[in-house]
C-alpha atoms as a PDB file:
ATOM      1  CA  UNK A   1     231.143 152.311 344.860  1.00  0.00           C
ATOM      2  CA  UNK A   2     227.465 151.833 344.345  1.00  0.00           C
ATOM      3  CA  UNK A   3     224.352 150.813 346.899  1.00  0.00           C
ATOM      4  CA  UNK A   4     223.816 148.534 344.496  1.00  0.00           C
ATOM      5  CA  UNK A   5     227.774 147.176 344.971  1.00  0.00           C
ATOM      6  CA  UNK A   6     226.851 146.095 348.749  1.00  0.00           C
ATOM      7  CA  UNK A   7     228.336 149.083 350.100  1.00  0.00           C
ATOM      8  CA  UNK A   8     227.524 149.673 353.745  1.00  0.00           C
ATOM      9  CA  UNK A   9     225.974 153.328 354.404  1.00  0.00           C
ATOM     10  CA  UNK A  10     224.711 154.133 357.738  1.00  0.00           C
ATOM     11  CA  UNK A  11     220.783 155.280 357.301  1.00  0.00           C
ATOM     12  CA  UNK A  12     221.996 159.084 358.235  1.00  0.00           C
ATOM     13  CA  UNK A  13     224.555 159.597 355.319  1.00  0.00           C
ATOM     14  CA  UNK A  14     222.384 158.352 353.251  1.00  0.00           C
ATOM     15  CA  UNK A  15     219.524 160.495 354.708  1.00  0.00           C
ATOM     16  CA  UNK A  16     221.808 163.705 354.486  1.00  0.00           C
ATOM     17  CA  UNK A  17     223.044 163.172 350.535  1.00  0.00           C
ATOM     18  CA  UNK A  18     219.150 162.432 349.688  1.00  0.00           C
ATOM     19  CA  UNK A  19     218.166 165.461 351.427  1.00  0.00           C
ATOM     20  CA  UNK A  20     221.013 167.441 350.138  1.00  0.00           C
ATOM     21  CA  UNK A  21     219.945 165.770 346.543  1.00  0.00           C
ATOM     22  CA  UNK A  22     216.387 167.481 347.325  1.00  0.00           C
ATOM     23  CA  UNK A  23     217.330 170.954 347.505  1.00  0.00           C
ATOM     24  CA  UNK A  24     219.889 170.928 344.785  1.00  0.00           C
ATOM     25  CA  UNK A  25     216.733 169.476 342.725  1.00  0.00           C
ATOM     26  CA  UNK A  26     214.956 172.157 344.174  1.00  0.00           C
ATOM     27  CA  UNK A  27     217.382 175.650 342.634  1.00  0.00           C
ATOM     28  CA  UNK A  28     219.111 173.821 340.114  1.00  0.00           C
ATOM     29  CA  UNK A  29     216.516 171.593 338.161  1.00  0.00           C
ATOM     30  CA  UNK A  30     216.506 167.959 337.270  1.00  0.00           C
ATOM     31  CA  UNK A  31     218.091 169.007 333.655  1.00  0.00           C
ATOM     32  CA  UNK A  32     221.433 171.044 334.637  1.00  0.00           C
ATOM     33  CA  UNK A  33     221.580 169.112 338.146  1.00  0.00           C
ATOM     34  CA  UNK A  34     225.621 167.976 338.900  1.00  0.00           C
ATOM     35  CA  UNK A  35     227.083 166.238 341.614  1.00  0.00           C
ATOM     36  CA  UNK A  36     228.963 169.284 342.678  1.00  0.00           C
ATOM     37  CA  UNK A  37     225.745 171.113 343.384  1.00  0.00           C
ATOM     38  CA  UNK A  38     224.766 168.426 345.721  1.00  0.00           C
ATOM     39  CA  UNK A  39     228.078 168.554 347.873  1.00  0.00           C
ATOM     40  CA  UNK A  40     227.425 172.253 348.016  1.00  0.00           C
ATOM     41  CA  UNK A  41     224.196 171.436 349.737  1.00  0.00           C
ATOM     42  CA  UNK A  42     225.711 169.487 352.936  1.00  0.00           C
ATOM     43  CA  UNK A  43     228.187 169.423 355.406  1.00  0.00           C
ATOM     44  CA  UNK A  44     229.655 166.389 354.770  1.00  0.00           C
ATOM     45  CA  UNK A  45     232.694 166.320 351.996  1.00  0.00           C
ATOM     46  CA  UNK A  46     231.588 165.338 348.342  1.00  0.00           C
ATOM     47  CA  UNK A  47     233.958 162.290 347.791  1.00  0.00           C
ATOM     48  CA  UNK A  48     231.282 160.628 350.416  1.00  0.00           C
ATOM     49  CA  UNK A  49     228.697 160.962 347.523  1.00  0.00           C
ATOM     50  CA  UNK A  50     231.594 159.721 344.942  1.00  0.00           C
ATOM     51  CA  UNK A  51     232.226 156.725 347.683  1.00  0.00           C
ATOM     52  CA  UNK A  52     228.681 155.204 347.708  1.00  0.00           C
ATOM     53  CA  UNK A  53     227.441 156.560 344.065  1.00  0.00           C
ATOM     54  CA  UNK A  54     228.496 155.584 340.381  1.00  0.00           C
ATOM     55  CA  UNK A  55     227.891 159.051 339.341  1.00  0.00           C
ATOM     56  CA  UNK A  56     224.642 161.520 338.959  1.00  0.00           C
ATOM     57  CA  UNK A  57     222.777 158.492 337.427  1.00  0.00           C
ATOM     58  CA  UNK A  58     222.809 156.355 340.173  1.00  0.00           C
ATOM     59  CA  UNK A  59     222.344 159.075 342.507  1.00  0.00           C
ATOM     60  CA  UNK A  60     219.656 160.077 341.150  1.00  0.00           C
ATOM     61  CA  UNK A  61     217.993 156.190 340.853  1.00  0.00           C
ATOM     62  CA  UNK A  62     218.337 156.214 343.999  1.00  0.00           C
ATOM     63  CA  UNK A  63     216.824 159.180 345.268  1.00  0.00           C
ATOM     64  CA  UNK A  64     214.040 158.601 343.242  1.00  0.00           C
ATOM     65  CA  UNK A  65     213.923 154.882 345.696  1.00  0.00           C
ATOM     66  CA  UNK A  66     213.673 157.303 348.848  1.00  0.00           C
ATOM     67  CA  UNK A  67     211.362 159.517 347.488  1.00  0.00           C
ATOM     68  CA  UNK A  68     209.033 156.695 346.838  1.00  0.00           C
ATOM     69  CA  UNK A  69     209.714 155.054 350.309  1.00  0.00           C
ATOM     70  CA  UNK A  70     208.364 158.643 352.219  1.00  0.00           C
ATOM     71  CA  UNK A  71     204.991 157.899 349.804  1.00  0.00           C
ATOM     72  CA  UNK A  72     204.836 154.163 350.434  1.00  0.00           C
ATOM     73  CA  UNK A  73     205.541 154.852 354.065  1.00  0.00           C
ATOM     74  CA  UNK A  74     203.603 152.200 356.442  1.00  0.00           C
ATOM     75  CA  UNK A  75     200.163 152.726 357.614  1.00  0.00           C
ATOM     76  CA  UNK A  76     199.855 152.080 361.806  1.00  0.00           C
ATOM     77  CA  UNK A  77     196.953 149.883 362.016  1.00  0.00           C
ATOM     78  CA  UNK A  78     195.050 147.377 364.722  1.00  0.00           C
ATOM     79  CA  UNK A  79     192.707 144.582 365.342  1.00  0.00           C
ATOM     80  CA  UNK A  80     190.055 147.344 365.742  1.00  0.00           C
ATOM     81  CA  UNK A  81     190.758 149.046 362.601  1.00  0.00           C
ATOM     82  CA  UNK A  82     187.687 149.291 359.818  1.00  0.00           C
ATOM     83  CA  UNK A  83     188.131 148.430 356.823  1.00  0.00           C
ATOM     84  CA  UNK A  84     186.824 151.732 355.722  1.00  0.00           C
ATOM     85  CA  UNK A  85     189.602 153.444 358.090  1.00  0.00           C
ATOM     86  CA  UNK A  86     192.279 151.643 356.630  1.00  0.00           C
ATOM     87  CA  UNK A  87     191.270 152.690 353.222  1.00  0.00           C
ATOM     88  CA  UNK A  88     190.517 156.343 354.208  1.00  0.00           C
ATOM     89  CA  UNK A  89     194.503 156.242 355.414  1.00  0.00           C
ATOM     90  CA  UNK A  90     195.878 155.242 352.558  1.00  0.00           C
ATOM     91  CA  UNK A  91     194.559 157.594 350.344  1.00  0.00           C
ATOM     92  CA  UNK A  92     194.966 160.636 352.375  1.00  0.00           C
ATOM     93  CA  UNK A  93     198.615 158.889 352.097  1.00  0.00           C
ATOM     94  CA  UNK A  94     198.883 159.416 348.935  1.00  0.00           C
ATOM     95  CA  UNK A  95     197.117 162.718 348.217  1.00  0.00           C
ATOM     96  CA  UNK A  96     198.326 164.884 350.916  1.00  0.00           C
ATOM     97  CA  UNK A  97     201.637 163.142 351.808  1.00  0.00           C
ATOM     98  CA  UNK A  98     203.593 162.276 355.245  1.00  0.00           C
ATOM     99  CA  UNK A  99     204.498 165.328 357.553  1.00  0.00           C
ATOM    100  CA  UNK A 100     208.660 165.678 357.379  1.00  0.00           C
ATOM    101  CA  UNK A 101     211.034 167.836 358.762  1.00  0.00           C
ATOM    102  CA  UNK A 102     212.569 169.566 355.628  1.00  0.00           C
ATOM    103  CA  UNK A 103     210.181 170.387 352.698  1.00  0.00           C
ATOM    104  CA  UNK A 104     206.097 170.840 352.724  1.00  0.00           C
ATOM    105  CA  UNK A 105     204.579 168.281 350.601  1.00  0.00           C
ATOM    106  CA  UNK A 106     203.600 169.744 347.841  1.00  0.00           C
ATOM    107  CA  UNK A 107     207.701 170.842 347.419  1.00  0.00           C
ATOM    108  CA  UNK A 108     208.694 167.068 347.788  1.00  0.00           C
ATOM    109  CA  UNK A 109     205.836 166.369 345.001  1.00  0.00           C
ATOM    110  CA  UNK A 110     207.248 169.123 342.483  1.00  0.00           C
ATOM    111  CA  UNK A 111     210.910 167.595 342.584  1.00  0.00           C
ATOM    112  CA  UNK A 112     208.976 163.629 342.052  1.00  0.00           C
ATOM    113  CA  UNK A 113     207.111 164.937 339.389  1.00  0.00           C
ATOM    114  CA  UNK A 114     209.687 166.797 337.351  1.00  0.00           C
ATOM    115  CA  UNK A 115     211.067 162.896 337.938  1.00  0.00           C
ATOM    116  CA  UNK A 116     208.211 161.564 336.561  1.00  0.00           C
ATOM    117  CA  UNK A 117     208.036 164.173 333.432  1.00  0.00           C
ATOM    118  CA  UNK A 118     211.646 162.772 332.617  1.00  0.00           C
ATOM    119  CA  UNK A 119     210.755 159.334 332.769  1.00  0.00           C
ATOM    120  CA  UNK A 120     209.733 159.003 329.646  1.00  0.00           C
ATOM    121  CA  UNK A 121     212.863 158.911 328.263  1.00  0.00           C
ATOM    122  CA  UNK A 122     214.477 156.581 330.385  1.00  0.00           C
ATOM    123  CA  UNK A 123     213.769 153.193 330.898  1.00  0.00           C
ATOM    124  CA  UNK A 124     215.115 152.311 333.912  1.00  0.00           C
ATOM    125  CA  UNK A 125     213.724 155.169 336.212  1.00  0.00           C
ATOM    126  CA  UNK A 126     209.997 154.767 334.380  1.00  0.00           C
ATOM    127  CA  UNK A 127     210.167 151.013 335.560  1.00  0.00           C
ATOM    128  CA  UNK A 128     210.671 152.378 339.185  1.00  0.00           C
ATOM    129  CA  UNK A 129     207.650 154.519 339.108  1.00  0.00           C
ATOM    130  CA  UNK A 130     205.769 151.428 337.283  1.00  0.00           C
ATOM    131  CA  UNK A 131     206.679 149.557 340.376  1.00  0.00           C
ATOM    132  CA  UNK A 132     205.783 152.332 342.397  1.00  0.00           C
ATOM    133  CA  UNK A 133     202.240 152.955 340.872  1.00  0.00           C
ATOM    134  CA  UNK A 134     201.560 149.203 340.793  1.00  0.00           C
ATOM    135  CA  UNK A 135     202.329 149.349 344.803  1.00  0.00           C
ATOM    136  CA  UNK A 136     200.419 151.881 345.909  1.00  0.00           C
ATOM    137  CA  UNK A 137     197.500 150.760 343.478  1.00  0.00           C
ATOM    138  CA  UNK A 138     198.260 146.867 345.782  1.00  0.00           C
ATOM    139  CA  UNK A 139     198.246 148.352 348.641  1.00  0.00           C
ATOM    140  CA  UNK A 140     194.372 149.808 347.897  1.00  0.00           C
ATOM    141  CA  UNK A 141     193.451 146.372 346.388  1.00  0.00           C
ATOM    142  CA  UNK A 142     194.650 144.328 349.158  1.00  0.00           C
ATOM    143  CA  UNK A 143     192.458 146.238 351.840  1.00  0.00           C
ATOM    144  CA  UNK A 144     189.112 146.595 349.739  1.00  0.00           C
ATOM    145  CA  UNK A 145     189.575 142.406 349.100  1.00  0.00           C
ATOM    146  CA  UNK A 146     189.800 142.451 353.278  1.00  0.00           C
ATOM    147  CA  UNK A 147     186.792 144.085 353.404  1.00  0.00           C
ATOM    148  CA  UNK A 148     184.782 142.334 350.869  1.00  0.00           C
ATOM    149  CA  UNK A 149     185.838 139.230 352.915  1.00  0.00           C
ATOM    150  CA  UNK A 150     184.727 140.539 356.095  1.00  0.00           C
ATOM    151  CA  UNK A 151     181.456 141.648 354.546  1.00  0.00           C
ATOM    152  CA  UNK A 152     182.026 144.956 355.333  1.00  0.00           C
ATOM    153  CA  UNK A 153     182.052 146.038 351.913  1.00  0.00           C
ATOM    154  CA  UNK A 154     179.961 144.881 349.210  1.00  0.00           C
ATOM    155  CA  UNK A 155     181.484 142.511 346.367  1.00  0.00           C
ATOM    156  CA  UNK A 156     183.036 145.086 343.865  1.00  0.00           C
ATOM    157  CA  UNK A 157     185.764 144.082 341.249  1.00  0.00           C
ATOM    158  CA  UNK A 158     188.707 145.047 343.667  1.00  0.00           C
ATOM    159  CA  UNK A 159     191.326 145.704 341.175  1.00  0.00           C
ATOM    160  CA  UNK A 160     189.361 147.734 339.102  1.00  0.00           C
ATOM    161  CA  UNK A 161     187.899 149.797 342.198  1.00  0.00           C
ATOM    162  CA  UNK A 162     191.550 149.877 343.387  1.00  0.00           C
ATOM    163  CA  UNK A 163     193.075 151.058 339.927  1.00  0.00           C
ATOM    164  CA  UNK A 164     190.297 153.359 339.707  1.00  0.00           C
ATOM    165  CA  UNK A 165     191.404 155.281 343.019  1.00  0.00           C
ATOM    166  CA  UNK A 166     195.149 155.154 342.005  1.00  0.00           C
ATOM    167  CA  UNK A 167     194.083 157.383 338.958  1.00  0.00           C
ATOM    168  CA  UNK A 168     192.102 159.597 340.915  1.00  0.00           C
ATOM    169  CA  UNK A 169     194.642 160.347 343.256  1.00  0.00           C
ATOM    170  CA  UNK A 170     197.122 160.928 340.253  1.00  0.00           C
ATOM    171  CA  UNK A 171     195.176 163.230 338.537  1.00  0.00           C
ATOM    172  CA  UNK A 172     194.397 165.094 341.067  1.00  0.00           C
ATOM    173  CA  UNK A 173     198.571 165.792 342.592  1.00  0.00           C
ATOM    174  CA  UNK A 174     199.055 166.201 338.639  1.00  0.00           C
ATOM    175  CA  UNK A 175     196.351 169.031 338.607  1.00  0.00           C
ATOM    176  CA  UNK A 176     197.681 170.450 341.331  1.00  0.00           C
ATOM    177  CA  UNK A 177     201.477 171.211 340.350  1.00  0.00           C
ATOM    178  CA  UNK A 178     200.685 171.287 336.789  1.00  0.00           C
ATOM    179  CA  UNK A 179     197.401 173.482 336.917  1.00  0.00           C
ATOM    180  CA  UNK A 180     197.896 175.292 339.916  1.00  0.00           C
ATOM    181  CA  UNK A 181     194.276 174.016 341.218  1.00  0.00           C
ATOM    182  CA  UNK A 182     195.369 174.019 344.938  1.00  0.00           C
ATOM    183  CA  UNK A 183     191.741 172.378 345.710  1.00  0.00           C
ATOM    184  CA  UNK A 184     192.105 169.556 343.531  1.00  0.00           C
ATOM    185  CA  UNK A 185     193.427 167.315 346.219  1.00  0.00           C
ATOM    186  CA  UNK A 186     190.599 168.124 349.013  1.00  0.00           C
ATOM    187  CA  UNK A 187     188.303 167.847 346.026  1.00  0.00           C
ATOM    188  CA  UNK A 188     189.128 164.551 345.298  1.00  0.00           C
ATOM    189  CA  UNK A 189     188.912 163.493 348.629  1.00  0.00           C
ATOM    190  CA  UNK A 190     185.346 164.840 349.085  1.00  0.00           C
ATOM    191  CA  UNK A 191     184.517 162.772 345.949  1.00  0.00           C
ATOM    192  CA  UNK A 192     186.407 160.029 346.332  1.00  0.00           C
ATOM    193  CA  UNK A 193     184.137 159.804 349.961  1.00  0.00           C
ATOM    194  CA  UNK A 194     180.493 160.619 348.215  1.00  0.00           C
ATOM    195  CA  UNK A 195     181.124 158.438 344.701  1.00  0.00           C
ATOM    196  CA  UNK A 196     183.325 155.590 346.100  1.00  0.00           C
ATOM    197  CA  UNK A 197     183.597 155.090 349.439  1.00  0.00           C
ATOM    198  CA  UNK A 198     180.211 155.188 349.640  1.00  0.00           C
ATOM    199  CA  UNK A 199     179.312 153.007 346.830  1.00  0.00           C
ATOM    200  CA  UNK A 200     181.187 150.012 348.528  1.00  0.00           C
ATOM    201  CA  UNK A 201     178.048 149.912 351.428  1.00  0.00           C
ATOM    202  CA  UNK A 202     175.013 147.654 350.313  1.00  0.00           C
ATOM    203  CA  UNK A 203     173.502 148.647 353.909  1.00  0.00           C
ATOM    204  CA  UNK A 204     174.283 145.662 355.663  1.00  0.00           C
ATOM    205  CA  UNK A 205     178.259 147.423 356.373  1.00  0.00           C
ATOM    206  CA  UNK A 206     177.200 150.980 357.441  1.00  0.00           C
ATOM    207  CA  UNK A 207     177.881 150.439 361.068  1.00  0.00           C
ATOM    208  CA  UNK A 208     181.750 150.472 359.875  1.00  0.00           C
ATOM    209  CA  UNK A 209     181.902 153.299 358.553  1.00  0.00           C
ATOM    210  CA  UNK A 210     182.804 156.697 360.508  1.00  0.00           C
ATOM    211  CA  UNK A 211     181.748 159.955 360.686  1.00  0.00           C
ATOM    212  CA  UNK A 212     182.664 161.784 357.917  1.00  0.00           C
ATOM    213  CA  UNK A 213     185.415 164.367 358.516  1.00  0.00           C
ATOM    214  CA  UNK A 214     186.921 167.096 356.064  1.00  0.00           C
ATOM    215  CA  UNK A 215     189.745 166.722 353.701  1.00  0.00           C
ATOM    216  CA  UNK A 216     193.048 168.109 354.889  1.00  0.00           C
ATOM    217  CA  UNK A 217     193.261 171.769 354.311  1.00  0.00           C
ATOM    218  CA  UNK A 218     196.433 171.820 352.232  1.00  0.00           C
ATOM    219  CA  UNK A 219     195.591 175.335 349.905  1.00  0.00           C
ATOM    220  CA  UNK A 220     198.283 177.132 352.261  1.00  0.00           C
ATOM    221  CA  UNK A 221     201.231 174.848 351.258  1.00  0.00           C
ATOM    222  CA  UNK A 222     203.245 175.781 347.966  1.00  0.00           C
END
């Protein structure tokens, strides 16, 4: 029986086969991953994954659904939240990730991106990072618009300025696993601040924005 099939799952199975699902990833690879080596990684018996999945395929969709739910997690904000602040959240969001229980980061980011490497070759899980990228990049778009209304940012093409930080924040994970450059995250954030943050003030909107702080030091995670 599938999620998909209406099957009711209560949120902590489903929380213990996706984490299970993570370190199996983790010693096994995305390649010579099997359902077996996932009910070796928890407690509970394996015929619960066989009860709620149609297989390693739809396991595997969706995992790749809760991975992107930890990145697309909600950002707490107010009535006395800046535009700028807002922002700023977001994108440390994305480039340096929620704290969790099990797994740094930068491990959760290595298992999504061997995901992503794989994607190319199958249409179905490339559409869910599609959706995912076009969220994220919404979420950036929506509150830049807010702040161009509020006229505390100046009037910028938001989608483009919104795409544009997406990318950044891309390349720079990317760079990361796939480089080993351990500062490209904190570097992009320092940029990010002087070359676009910045650029969104015409002079009359400085009074919203906050004392610069430093990135997130992330170099020890790995």
């Amino acid at each position: 029986m599938s999620e998909s099939d209406g099957s009711v799952e209560t949120q902590d199975t489903r929380e213990v086969i996706m984490e299970a699902t993570f370190r199996a990833l983790r010693k096994h690879g995305y390649s010579d991953l099997r359902v077996r080596d996932i009910g070796a990684e928890m407690d509970l018996s394996r015929q619960v994954i066989h009860y709620h999945f149609d297989g390693k395929y739809d396991l595997l969709s969706s995992f790749l659904e809760y991975v992107i739910e930890q990145y697309e997690g909600s950002v707490e904000v107010d009535e006395e939240t800046t535009p700028r602040e807002e922002l700023e959240m977001r994108i440390d969001r994305c480039l340096f990730g929620p704290e969790l229980a099990e797994f740094s980061h930068w491990e959760r980011m290595e298992v999504y991106h061997e995901l992503y490497a794989s994607a190319q070759h199958d249409e179905a899980h490339r559409e869910l990072f599609v959706e995912h990228y076009d969220r994220l990049k919404a979420g950036i778009v929506d509150v830049i618009q807010r702040g161009i209304e509020r006229g505390a940012f100046r009037d910028v093409d938001a989608d483009l300025m919104g795409q544009h930080l997406t990318d950044t924040i891309h390349v720079a994970r990317e760079r990361r696993l796939a480089l080993g450059h351990d500062d490209a995250p904190a570097e992009a954030r320092r940029a990010i601040d002087e070359f676009v943050l910045d650029s969104l003030y015409d002079g009359s909107g400085e009074s919203d924005a906050p004392d610069k702080v430093d990135a997130p030091d992330t170099t020890e995670e790995s």
